[in-house]
Protein backbone atom coordinates (compact mmCIF):
# COMPACT_ATOMS: atom_id res chain seq x y z
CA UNK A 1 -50.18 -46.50 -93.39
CA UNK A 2 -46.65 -45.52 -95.10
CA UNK A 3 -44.21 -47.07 -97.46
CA UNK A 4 -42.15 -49.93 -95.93
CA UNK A 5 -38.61 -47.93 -95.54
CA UNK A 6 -36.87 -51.14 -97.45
CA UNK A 7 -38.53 -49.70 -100.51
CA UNK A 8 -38.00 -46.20 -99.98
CA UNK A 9 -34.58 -46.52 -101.77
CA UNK A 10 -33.70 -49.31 -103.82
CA UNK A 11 -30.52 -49.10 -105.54
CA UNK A 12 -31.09 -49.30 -109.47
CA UNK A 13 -34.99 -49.28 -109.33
CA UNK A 14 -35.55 -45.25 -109.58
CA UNK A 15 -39.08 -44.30 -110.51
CA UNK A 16 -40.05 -44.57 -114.16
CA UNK A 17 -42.44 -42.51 -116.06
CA UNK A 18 -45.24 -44.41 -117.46
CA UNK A 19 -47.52 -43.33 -120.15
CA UNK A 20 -51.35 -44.33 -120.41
CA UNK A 21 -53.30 -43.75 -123.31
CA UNK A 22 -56.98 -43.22 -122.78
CA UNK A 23 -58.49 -44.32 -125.67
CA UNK A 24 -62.36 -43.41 -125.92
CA UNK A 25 -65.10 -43.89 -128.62
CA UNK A 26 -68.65 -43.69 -127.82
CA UNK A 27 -68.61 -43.68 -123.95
CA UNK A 28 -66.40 -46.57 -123.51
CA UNK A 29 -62.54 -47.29 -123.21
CA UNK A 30 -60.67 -49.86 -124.85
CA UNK A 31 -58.73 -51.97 -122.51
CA UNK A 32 -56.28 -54.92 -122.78
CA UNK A 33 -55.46 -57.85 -119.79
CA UNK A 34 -51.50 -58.13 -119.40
CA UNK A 35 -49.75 -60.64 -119.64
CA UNK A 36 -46.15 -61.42 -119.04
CA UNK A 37 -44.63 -58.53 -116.89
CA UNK A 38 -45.56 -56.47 -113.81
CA UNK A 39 -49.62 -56.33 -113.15
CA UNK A 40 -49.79 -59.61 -115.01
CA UNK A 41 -53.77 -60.76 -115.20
CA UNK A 42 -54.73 -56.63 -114.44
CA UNK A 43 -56.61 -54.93 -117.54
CA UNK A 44 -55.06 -51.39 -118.25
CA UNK A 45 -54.79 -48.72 -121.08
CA UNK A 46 -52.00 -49.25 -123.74
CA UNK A 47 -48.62 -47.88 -122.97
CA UNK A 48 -45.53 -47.77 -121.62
CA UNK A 49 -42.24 -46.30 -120.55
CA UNK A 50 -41.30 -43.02 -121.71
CA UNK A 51 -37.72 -43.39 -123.50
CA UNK A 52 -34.85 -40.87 -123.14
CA UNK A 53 -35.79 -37.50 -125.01
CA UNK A 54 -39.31 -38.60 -126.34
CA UNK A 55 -41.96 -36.11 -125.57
CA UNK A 56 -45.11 -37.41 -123.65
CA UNK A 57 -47.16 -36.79 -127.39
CA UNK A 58 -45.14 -39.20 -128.92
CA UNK A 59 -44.70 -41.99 -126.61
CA UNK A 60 -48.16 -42.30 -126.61
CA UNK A 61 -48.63 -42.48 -130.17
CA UNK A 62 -45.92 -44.85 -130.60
CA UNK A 63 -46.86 -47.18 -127.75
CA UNK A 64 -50.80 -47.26 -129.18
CA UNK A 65 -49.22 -47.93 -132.32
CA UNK A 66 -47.29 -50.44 -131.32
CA UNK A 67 -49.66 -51.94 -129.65
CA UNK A 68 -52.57 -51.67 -131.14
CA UNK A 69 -52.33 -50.35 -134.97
CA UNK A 70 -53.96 -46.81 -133.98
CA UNK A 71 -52.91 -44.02 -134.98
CA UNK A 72 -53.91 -41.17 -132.46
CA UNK A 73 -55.26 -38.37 -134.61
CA UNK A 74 -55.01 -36.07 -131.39
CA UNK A 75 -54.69 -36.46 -127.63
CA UNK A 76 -55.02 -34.50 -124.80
CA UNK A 77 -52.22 -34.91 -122.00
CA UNK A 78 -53.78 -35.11 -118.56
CA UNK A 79 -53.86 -35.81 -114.69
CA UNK A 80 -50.87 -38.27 -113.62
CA UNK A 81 -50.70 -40.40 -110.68
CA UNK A 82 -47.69 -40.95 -108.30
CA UNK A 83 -47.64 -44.83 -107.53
CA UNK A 84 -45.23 -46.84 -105.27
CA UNK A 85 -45.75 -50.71 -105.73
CA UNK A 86 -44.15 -51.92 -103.04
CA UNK A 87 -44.63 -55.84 -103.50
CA UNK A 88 -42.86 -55.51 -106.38
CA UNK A 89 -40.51 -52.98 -105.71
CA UNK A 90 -41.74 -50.69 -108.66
CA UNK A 91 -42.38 -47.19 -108.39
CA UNK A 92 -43.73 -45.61 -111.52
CA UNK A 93 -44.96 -41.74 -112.30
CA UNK A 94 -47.87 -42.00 -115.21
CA UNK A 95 -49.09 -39.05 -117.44
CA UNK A 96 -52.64 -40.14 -118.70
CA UNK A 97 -53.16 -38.90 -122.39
CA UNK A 98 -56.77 -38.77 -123.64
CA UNK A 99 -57.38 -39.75 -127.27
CA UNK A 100 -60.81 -39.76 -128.78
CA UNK A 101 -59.89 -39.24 -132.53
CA UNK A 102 -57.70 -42.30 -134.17
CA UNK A 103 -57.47 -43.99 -137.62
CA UNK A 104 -58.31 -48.28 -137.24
CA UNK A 105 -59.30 -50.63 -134.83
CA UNK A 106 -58.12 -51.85 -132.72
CA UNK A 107 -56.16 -55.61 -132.65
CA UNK A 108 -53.46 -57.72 -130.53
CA UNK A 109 -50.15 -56.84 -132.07
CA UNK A 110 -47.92 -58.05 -129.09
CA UNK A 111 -49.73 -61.14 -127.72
CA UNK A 112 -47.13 -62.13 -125.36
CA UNK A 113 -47.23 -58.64 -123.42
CA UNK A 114 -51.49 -58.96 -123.93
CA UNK A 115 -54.45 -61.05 -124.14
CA UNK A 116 -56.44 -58.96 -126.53
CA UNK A 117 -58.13 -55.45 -126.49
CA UNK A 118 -61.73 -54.93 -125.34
CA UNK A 119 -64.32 -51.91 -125.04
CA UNK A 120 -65.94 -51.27 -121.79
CA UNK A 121 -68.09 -48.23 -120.58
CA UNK A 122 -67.13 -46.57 -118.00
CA UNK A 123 -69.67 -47.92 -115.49
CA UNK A 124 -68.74 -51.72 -116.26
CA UNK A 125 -64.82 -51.43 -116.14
CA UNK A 126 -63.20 -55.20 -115.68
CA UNK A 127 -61.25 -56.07 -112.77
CA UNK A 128 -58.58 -55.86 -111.35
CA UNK A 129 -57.39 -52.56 -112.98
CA UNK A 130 -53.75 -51.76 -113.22
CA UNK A 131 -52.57 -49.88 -110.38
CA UNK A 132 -52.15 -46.64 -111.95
CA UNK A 133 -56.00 -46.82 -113.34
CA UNK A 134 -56.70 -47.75 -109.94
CA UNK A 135 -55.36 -44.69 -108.67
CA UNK A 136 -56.75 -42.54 -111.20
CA UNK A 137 -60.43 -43.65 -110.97
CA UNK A 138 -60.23 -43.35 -107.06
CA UNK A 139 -58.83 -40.07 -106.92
CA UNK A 140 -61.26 -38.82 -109.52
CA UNK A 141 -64.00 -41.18 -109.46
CA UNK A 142 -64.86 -42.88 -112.39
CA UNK A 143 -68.26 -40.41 -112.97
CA UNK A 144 -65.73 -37.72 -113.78
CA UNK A 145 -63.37 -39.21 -115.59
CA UNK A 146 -65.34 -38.52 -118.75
CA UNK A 147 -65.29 -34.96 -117.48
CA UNK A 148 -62.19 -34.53 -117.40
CA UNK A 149 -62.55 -33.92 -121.19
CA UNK A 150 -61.15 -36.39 -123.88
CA UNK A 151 -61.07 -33.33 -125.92
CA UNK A 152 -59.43 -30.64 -127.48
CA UNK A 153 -58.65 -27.48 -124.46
CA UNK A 154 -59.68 -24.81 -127.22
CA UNK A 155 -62.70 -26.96 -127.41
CA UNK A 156 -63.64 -26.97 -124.40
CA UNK A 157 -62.43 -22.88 -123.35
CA UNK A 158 -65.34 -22.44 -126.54
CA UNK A 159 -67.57 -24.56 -125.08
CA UNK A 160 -67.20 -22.55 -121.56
CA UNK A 161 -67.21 -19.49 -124.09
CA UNK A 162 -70.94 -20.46 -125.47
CA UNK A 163 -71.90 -21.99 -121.74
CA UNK A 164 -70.68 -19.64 -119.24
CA UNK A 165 -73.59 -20.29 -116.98
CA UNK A 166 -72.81 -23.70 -116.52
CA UNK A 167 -69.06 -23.29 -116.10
CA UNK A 168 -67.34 -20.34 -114.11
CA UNK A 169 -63.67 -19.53 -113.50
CA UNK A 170 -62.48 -19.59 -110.01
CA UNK A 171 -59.56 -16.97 -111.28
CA UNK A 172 -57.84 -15.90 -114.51
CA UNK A 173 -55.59 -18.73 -113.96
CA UNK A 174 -56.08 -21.32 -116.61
CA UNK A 175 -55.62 -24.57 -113.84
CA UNK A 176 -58.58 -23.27 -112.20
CA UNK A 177 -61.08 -25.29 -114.79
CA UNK A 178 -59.25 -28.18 -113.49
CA UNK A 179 -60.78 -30.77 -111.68
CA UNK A 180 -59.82 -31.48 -108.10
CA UNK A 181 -58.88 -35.14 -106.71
CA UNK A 182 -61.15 -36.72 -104.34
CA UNK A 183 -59.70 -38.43 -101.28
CA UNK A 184 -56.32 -40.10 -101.57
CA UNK A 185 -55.10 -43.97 -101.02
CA UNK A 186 -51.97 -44.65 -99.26
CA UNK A 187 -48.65 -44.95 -101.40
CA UNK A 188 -50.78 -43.23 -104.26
CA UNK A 189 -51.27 -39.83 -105.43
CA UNK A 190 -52.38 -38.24 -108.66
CA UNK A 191 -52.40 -34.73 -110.13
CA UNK A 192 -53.88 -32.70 -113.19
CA UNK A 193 -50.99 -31.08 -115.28
């Protein structure tokens, strides 16, 4: 199944770079229903676009901010996914950034973009998901997603350190320790950075 070639290039619609932030505490991830724009009624991360000459690091902070009041205390950039809408004629690249340490909780602070913010666990995620999710938990699966570590990379290189029987290198090549994609969906492809 391919792209339908009247998307393939659409005159003032070029990809944009979305960024999700994965916020975790306790096994679950908080998630808000959208309202408003594209993926209206889907749940998804907060975020957004990423705005000329802002690093990945602080888009996400400022989007969570914005909508949300957390402040990320650190993150964790991660896998991306590759994701042509073609219904709606959207096509959107989005960097996944992991936070697990943040200052508040979480409330509404743009109620006509979303409905309100909710934890789930990983195992009981609401649907539908936001396509980009989507992608992520299907390439991944949603078991390894919490692998994937929501954590510090020197914290988890001492972690391999202390636990080298569990974990081994494929090569000296620091993308080794990555985790590989499962099968892929049609029109949607994801990567680890």
């Amino acid at each position: 199944m391919g792209i339908d070639p009247k998307f393939l290039r659409k005159e003032g619609h070029p990809p944009r770079v979305g960024i999700s932030s994965m916020v975790l505490k306790e096994g679950k991830i908080l998630l808000g229903r959208r309202k408003g724009s594209h993926g209206a009624g889907a749940w998804s991360t907060p975020g957004g676009h990423l705005e000329y000459g802002e690093s990945v690091e602080a888009c996400a902070e400022r989007e969570l901010l914005e909508e949300t009041s957390l402040r990320a205390l650190s993150l964790v950039i991660g896998p991306y996914t590759n994701d042509v809408i073609a219904p709606d004629g959207k096509h959107y690249i989005t960097l996944f950034v992991f936070i697990t340490h943040f200052e508040g909780s979480p409330i509404c602070c743009e109620p006509e973009k979303c409905e309100g913010w909710s934890w789930f666990t990983l195992d009981a995620l609401p649907s539908p998901l936001l396509t980009p999710l989507t992608t992520l938990i299907e390439e991944f699966g949603v078991d390894r997603l919490d692998a994937m570590s929501w954590e510090n990379p020197l914290d988890r290189k001492k972690r391999q350190q202390t636990k080298s029987s569990q974990v081994k290198p494929r090569s000296s090549d620091p993308s080794s320790y990555l985790i590989q994609p499962q099968a892929k969906r049609a029109g949607s492809t994801s990567k680890e950075l």
